[in-house]
C-alpha atoms as a PDB file:
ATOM      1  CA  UNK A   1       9.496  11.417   4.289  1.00  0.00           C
ATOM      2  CA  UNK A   2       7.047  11.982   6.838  1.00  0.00           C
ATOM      3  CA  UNK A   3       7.979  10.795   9.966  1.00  0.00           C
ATOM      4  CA  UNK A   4       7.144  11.464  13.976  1.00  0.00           C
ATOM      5  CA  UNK A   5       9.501  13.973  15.629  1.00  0.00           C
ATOM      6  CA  UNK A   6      11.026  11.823  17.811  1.00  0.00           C
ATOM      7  CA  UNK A   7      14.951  10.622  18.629  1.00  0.00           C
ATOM      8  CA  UNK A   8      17.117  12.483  16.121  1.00  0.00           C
ATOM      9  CA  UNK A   9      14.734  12.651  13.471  1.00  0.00           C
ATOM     10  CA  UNK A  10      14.072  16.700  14.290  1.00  0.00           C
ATOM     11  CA  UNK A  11      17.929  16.939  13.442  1.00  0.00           C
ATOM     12  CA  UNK A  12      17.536  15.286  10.168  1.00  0.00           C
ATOM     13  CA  UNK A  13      13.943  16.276   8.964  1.00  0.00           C
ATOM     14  CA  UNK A  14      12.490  19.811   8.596  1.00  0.00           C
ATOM     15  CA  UNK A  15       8.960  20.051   8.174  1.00  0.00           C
ATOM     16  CA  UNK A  16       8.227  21.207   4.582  1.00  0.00           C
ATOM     17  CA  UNK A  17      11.193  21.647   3.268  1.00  0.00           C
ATOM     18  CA  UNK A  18      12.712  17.947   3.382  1.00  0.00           C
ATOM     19  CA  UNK A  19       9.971  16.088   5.197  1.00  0.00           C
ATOM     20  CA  UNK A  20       6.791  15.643   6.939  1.00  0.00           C
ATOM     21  CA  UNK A  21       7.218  16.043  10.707  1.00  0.00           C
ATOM     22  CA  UNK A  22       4.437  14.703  12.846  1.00  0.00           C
ATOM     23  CA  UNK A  23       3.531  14.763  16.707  1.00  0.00           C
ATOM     24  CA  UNK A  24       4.600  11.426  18.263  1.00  0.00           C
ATOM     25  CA  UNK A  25       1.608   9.308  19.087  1.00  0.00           C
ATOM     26  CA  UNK A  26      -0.534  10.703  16.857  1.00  0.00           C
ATOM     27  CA  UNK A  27      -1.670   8.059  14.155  1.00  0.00           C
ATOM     28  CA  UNK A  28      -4.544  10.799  12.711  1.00  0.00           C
ATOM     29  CA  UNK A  29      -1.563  13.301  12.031  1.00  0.00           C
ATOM     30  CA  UNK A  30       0.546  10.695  10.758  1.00  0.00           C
ATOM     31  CA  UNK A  31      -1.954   9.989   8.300  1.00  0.00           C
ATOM     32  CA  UNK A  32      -2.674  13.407   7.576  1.00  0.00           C
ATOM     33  CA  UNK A  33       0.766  14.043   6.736  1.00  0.00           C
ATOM     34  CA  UNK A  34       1.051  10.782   3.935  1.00  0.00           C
ATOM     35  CA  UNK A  35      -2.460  12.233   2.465  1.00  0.00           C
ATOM     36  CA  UNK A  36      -1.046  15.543   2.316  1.00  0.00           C
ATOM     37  CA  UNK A  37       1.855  14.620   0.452  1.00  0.00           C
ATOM     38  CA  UNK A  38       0.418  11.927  -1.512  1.00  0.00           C
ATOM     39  CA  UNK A  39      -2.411  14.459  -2.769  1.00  0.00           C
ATOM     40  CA  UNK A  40       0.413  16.691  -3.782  1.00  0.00           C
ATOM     41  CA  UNK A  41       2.765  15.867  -6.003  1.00  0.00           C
ATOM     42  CA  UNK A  42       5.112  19.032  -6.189  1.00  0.00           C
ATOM     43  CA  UNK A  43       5.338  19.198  -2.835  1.00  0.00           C
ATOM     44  CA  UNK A  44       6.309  15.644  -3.106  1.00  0.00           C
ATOM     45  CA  UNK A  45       8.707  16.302  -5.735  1.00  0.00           C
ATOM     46  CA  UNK A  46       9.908  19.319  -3.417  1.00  0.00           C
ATOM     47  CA  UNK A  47      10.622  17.564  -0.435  1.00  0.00           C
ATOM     48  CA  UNK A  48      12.153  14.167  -2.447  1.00  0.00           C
ATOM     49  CA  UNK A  49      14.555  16.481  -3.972  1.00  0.00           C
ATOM     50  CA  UNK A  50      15.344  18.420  -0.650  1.00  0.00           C
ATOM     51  CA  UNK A  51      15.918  14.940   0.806  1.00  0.00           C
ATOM     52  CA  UNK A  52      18.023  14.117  -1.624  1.00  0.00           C
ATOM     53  CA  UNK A  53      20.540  17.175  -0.787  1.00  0.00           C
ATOM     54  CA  UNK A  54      20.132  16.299   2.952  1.00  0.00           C
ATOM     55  CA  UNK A  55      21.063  12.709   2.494  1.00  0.00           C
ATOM     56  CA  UNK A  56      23.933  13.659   0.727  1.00  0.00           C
ATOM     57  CA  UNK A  57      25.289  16.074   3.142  1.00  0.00           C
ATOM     58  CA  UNK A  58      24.718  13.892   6.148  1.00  0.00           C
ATOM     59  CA  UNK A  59      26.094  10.471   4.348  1.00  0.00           C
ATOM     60  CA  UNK A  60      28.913   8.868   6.107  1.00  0.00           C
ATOM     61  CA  UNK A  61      31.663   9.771   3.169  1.00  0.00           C
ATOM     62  CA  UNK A  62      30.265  13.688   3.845  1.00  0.00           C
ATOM     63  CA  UNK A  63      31.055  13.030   7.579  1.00  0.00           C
ATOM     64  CA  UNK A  64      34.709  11.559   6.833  1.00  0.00           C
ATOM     65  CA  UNK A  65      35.147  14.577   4.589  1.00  0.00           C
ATOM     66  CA  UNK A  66      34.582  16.755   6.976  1.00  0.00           C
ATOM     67  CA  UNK A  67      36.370  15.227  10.272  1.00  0.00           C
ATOM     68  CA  UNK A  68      39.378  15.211   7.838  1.00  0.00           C
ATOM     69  CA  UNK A  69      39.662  18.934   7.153  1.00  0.00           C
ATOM     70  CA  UNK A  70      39.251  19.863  10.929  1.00  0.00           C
ATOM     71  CA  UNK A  71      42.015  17.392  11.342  1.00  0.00           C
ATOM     72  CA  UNK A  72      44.043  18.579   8.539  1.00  0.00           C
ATOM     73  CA  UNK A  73      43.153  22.633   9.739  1.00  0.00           C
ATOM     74  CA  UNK A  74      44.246  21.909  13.484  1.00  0.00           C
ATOM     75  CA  UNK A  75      47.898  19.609  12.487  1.00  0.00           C
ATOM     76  CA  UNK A  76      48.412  22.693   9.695  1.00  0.00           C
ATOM     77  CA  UNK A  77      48.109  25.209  12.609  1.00  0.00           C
ATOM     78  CA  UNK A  78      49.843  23.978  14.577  1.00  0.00           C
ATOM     79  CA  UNK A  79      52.670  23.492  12.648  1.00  0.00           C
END
């Protein structure tokens, strides 16, 4: 992934060790950052495989998961 740091994407990508992060309106770093990791490929295989652990983590059933323990810790101490 290399992508321009803007919205959430900071929350989501960190530069070199799941992603690319570029300045915003920059096209020359943006294209930087693809020739970088195209040139490379461990550090593509790095960050693929980094994004992989990050997309799992942040995936909607990893979400669920963990709204439902909070839930389940604050009605069990309650009790």
């Amino acid at each position: 992934m290399v992508a321009a740091t803007v919205g959430g994407v900071p929350d989501l990508i960190r530069d070199g060790v799941n992603g690319v992060c570029v300045a915003a309106n920059d096209p020359e770093a943006l294209c930087d950052g693809l020739l970088d990791v195209l040139r490379d490929p461990q550090k593509r295989r790095q960050l693929a495989e980094q994004g992989l652990v990050t997309a799992e983590t942040r995936s909607i059933a990893a979400m669920a998961a963990a709204v439902e323990k909070v839930y389940r810790q604050v009605s069990t101490a309650r009790r």
